[in-house]
N, C-alpha and C. Protein backbone atom coordinates (compact mmCIF):
# COMPACT_ATOMS: atom_id res chain seq x y z
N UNK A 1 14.54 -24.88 -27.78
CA UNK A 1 15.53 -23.84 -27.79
C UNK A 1 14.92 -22.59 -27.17
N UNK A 2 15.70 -21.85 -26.32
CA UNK A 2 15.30 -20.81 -25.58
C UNK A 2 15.63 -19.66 -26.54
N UNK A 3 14.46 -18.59 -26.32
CA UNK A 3 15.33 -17.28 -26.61
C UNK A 3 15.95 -16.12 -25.98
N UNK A 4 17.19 -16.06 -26.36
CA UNK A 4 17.55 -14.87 -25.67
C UNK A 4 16.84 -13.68 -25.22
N UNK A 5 17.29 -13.51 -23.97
CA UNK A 5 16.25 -12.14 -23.37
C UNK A 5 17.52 -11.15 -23.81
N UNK A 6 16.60 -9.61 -24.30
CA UNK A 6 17.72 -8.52 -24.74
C UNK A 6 18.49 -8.30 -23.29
N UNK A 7 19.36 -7.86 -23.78
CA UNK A 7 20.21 -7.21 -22.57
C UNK A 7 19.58 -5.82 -22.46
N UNK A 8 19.67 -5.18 -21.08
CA UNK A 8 19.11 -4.10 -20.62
C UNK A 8 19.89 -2.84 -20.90
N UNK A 9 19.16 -1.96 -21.22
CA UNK A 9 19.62 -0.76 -22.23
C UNK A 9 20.98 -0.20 -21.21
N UNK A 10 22.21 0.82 -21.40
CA UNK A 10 22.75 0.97 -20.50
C UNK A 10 22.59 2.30 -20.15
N UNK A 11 23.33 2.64 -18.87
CA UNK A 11 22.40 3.68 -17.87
C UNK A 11 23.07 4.85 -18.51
N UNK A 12 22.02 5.52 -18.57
CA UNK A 12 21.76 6.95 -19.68
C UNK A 12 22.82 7.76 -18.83
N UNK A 13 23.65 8.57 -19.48
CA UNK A 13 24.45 9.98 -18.87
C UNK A 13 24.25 10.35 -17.97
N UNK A 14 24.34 11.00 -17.00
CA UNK A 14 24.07 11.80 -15.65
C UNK A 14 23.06 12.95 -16.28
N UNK A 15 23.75 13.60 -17.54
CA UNK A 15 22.97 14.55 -18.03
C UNK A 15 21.72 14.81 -19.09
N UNK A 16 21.42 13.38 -19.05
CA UNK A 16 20.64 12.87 -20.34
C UNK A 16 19.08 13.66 -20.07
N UNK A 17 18.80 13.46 -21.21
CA UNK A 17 16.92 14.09 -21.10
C UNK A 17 16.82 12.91 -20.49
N UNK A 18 14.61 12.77 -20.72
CA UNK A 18 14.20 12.09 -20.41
C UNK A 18 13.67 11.23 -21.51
N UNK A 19 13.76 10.05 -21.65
CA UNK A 19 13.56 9.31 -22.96
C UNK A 19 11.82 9.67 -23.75
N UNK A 20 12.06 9.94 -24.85
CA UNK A 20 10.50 10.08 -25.73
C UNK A 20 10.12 8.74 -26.56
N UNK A 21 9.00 9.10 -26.91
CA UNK A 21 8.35 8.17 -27.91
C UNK A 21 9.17 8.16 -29.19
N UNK A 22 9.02 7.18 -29.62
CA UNK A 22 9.76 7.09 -31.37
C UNK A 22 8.98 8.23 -32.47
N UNK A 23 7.69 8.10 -31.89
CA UNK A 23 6.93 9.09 -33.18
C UNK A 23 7.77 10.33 -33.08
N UNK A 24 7.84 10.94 -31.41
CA UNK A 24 7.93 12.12 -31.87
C UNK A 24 9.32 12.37 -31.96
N UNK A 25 10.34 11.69 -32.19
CA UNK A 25 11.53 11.70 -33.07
C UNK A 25 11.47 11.49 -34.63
N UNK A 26 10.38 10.86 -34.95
CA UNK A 26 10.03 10.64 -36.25
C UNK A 26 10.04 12.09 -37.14
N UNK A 27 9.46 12.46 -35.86
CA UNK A 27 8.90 14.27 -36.48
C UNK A 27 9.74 15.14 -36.98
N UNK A 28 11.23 14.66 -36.89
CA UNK A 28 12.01 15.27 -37.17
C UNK A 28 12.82 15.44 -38.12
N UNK A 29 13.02 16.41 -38.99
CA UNK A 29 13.65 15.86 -40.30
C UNK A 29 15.05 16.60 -40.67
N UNK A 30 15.62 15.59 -40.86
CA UNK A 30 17.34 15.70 -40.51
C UNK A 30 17.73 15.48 -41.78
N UNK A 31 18.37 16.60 -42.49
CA UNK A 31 18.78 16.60 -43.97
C UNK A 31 19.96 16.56 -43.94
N UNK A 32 20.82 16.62 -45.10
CA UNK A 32 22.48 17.12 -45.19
C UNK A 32 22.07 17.83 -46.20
N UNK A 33 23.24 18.98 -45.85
CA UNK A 33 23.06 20.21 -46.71
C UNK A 33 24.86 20.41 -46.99
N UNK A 34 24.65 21.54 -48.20
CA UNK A 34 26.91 21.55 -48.42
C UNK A 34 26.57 23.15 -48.30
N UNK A 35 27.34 23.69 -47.36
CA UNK A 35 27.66 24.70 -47.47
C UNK A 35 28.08 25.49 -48.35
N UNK A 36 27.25 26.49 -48.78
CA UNK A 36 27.58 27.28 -50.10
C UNK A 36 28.33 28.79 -49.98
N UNK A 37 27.93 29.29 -48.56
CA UNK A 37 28.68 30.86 -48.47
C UNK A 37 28.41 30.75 -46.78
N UNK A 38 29.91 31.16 -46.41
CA UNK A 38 29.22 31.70 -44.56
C UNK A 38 30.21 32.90 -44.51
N UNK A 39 29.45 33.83 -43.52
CA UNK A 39 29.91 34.98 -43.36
C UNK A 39 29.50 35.21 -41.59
N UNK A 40 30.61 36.15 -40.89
CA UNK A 40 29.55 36.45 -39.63
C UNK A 40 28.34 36.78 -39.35
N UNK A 41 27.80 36.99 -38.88
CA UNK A 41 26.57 37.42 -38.50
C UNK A 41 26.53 38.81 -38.35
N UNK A 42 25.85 39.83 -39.18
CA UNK A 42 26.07 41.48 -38.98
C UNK A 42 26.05 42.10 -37.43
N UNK A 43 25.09 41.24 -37.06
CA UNK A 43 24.53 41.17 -35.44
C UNK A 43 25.09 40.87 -34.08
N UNK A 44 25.82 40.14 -34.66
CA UNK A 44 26.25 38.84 -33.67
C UNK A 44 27.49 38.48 -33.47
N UNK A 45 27.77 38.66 -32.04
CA UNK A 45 29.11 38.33 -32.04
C UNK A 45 29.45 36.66 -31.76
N UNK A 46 28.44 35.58 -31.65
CA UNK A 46 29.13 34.37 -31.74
C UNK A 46 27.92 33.47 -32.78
N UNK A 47 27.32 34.52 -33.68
CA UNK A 47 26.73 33.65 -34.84
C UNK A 47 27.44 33.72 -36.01
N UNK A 48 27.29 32.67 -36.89
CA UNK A 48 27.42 32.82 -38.24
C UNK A 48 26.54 32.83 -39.24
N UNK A 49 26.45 33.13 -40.59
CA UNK A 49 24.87 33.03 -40.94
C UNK A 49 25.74 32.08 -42.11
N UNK A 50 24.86 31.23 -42.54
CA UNK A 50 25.58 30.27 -43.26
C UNK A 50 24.19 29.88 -45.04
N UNK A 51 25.00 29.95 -46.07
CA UNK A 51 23.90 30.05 -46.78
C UNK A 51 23.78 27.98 -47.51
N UNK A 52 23.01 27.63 -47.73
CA UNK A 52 22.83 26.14 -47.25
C UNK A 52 22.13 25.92 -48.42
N UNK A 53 22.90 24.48 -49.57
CA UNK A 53 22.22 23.85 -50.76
C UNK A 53 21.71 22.59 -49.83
N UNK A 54 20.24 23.07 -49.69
CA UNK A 54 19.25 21.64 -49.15
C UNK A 54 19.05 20.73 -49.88
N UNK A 55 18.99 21.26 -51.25
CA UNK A 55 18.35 20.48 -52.73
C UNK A 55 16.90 20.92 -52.75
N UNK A 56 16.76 22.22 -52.37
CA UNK A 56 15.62 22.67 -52.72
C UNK A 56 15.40 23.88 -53.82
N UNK A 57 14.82 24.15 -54.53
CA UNK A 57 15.27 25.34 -55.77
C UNK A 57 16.26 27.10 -55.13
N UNK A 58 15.60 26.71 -53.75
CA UNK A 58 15.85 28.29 -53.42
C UNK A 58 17.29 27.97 -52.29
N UNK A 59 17.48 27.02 -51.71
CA UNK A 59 18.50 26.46 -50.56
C UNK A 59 17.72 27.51 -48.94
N UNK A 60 18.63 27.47 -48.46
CA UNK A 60 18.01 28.28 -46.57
C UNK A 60 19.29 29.04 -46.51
N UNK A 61 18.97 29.72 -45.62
CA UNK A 61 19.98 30.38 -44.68
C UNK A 61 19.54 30.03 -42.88
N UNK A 62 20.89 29.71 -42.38
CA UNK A 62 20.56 29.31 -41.05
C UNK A 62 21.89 29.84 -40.13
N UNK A 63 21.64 30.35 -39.45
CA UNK A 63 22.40 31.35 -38.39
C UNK A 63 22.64 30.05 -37.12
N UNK A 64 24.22 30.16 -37.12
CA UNK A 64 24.80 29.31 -35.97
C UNK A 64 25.55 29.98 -35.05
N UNK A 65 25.74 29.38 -33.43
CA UNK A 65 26.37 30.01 -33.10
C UNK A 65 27.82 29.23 -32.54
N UNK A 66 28.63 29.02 -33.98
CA UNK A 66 29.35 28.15 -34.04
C UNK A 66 30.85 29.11 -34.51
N UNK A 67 30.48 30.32 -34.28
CA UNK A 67 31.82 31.21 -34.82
C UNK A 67 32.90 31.14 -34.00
N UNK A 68 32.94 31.22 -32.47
CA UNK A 68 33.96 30.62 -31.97
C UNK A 68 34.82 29.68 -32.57
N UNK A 69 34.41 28.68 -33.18
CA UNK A 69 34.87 27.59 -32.97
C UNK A 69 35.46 27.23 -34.92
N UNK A 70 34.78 28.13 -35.43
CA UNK A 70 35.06 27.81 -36.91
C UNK A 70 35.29 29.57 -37.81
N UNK A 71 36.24 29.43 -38.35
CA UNK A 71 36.50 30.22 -39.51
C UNK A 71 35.81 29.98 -40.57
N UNK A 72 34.56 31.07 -41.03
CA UNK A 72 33.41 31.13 -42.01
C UNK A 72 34.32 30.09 -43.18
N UNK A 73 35.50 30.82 -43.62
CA UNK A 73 35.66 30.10 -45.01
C UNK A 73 35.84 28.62 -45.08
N UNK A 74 36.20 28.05 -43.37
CA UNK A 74 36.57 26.63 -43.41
C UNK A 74 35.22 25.87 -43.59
N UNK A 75 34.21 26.24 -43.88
CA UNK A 75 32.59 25.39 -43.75
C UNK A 75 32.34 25.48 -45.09
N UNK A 76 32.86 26.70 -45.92
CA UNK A 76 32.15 26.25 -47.42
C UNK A 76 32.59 25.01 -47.87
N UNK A 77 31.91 24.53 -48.53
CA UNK A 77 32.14 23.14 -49.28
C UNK A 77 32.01 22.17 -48.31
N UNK A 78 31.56 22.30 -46.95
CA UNK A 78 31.34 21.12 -46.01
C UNK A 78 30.01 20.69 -46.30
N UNK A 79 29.24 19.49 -46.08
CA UNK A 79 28.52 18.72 -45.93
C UNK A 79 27.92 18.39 -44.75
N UNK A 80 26.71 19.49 -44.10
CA UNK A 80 26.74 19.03 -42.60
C UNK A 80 25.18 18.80 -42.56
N UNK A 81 24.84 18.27 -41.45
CA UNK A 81 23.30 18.07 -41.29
C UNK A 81 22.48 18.70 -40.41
N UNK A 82 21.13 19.37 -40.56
CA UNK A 82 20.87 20.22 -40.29
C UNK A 82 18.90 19.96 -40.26
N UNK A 83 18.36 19.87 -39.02
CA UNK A 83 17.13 20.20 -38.56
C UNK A 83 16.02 21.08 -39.64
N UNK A 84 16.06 20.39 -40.81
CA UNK A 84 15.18 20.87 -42.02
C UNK A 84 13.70 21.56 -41.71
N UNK A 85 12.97 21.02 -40.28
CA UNK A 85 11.64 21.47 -40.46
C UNK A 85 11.55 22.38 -38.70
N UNK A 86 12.52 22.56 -38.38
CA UNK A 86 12.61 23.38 -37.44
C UNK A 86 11.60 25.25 -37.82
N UNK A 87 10.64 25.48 -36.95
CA UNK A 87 10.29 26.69 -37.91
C UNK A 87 11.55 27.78 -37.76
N UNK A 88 11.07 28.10 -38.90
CA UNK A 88 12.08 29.90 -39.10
C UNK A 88 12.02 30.89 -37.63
N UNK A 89 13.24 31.56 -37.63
CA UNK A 89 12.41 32.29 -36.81
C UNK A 89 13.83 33.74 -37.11
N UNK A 90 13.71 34.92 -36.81
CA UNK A 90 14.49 36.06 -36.14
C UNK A 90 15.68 35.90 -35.53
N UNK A 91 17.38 35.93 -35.77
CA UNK A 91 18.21 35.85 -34.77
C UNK A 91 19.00 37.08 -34.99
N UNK A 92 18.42 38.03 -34.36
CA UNK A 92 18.93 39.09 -33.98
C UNK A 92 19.01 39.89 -35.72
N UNK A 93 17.94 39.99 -36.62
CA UNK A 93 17.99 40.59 -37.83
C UNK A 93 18.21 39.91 -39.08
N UNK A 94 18.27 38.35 -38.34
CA UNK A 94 18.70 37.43 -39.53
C UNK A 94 17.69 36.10 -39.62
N UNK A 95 17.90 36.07 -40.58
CA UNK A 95 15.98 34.63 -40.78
C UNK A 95 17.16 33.29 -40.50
N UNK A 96 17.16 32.75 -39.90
CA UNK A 96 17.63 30.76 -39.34
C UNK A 96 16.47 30.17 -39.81
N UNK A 97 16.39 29.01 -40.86
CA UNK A 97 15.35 28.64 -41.59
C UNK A 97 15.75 27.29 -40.64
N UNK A 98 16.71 26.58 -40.03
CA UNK A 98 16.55 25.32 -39.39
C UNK A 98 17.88 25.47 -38.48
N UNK A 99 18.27 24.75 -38.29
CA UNK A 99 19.79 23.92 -37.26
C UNK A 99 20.30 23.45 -37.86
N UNK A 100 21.82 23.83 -37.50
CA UNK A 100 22.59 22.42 -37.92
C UNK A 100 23.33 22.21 -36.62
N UNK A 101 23.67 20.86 -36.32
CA UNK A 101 23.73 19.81 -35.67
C UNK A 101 24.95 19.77 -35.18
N UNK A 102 25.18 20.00 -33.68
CA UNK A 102 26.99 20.41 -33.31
C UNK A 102 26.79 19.39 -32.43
N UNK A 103 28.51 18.53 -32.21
CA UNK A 103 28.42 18.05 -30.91
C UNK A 103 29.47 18.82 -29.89
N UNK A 104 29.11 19.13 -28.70
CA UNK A 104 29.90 19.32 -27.61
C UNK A 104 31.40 18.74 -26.74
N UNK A 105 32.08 18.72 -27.25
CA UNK A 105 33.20 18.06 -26.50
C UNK A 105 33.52 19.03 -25.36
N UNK A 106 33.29 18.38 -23.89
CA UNK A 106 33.37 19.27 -23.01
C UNK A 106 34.89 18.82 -22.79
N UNK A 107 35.30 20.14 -22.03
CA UNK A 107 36.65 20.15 -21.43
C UNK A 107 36.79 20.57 -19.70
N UNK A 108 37.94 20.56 -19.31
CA UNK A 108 38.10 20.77 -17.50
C UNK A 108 37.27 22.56 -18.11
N UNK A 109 36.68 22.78 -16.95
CA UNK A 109 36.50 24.13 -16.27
C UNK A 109 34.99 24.28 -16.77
N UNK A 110 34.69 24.76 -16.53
CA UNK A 110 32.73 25.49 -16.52
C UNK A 110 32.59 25.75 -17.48
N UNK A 111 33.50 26.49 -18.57
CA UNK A 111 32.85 26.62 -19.68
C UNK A 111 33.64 26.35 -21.05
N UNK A 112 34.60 25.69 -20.41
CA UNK A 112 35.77 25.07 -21.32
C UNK A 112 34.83 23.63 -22.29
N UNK A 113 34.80 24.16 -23.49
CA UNK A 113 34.51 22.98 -24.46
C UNK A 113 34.98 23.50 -26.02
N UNK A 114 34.30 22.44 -26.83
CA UNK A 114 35.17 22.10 -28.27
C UNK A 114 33.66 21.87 -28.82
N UNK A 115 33.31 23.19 -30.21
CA UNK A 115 32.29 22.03 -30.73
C UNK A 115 33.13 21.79 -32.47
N UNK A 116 32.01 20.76 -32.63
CA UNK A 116 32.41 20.17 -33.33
C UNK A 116 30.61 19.85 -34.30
N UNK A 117 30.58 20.27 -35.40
CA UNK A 117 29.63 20.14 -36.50
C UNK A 117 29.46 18.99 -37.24
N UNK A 118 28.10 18.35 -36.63
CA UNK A 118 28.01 17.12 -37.40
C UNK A 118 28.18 16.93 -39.05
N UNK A 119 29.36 16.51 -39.51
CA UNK A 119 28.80 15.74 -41.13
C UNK A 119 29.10 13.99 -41.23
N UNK A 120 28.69 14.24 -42.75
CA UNK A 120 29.02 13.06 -43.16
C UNK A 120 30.23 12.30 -43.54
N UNK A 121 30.36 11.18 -43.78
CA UNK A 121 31.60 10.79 -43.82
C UNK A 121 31.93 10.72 -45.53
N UNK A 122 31.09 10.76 -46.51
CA UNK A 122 31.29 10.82 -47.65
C UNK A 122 30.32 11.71 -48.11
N UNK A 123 30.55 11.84 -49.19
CA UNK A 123 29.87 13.34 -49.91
C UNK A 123 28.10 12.72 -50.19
N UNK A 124 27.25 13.30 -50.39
CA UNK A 124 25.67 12.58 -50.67
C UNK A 124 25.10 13.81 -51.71
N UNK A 125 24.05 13.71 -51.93
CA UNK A 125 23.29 14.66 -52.82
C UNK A 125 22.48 15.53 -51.71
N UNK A 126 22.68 16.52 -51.73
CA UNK A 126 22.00 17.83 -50.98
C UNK A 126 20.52 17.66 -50.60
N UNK A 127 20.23 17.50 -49.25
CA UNK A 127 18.33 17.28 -49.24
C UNK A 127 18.46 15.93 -48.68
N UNK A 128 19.41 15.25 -48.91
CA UNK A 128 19.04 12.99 -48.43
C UNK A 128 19.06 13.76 -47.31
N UNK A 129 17.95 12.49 -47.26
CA UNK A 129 17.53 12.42 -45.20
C UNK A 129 18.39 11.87 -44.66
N UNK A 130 18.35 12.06 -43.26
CA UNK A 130 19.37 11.07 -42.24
C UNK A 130 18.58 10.54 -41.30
N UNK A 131 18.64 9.46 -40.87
CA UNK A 131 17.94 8.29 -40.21
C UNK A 131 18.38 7.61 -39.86
């Protein structure tokens, strides 16, 4: 009996990176968090600062720039996933302790698109990894 040869991966996006090693995707740690309070950004006209139950005693705050596209009060109580070990850094007066995770739906014209904030499809405990 023969074994099947895999079929060949299919051809990456026009716009795709360039493919990495598995480790250093490993490196990455992708939590779900539920949104506990978002407000604009004092700073910012297309951030939000969003305050985030990781399941850690203290939770994060992480600044998106997802205000276009979402009304602060429609994210409380969402469940989204979010780049846990990203370092902290400054966005314009406000501490972003990680990412959370948008996808792009592009539309006709240059800068015509739709995002859209990764969650889950059922509720989980605050902190589970995603993998």
């Amino acid at each position: 009996m023969t074994t099947p040869t895999p079929s060949p991966a299919p051809a990456p996006a026009a716009d795709a990176l360039p493919n990495i090693a598995y480790e250093l995707f490993a490196k990455l740690d992708l939590r779900v968090a539920t949104v506990i309070k978002a407000e604009p950004h004092p700073n910012a006209d297309k951030l939000l600062k969003l305050t985030l139950d990781d399941g850690s005693p203290t939770g994060r705050q992480v600044c998106a720039g997802i205000k276009a596209w979402y009304a602060p009060e429609t994210l409380v109580g969402k469940q989204v996933v979010i780049v846990a070990n990203l370092e902290p850094r400054m966005l314009r007066g406000e501490l972003s302790q990680g990412m959370v995770l948008a996808a792009s739906d592009l539309k006709d014209g240059p800068d015509a698109r739709d995002v859209v904030v990764v969650t889950v499809a059922a509720p989980v405990k605050p902190g589970s990894r995603v993998s």
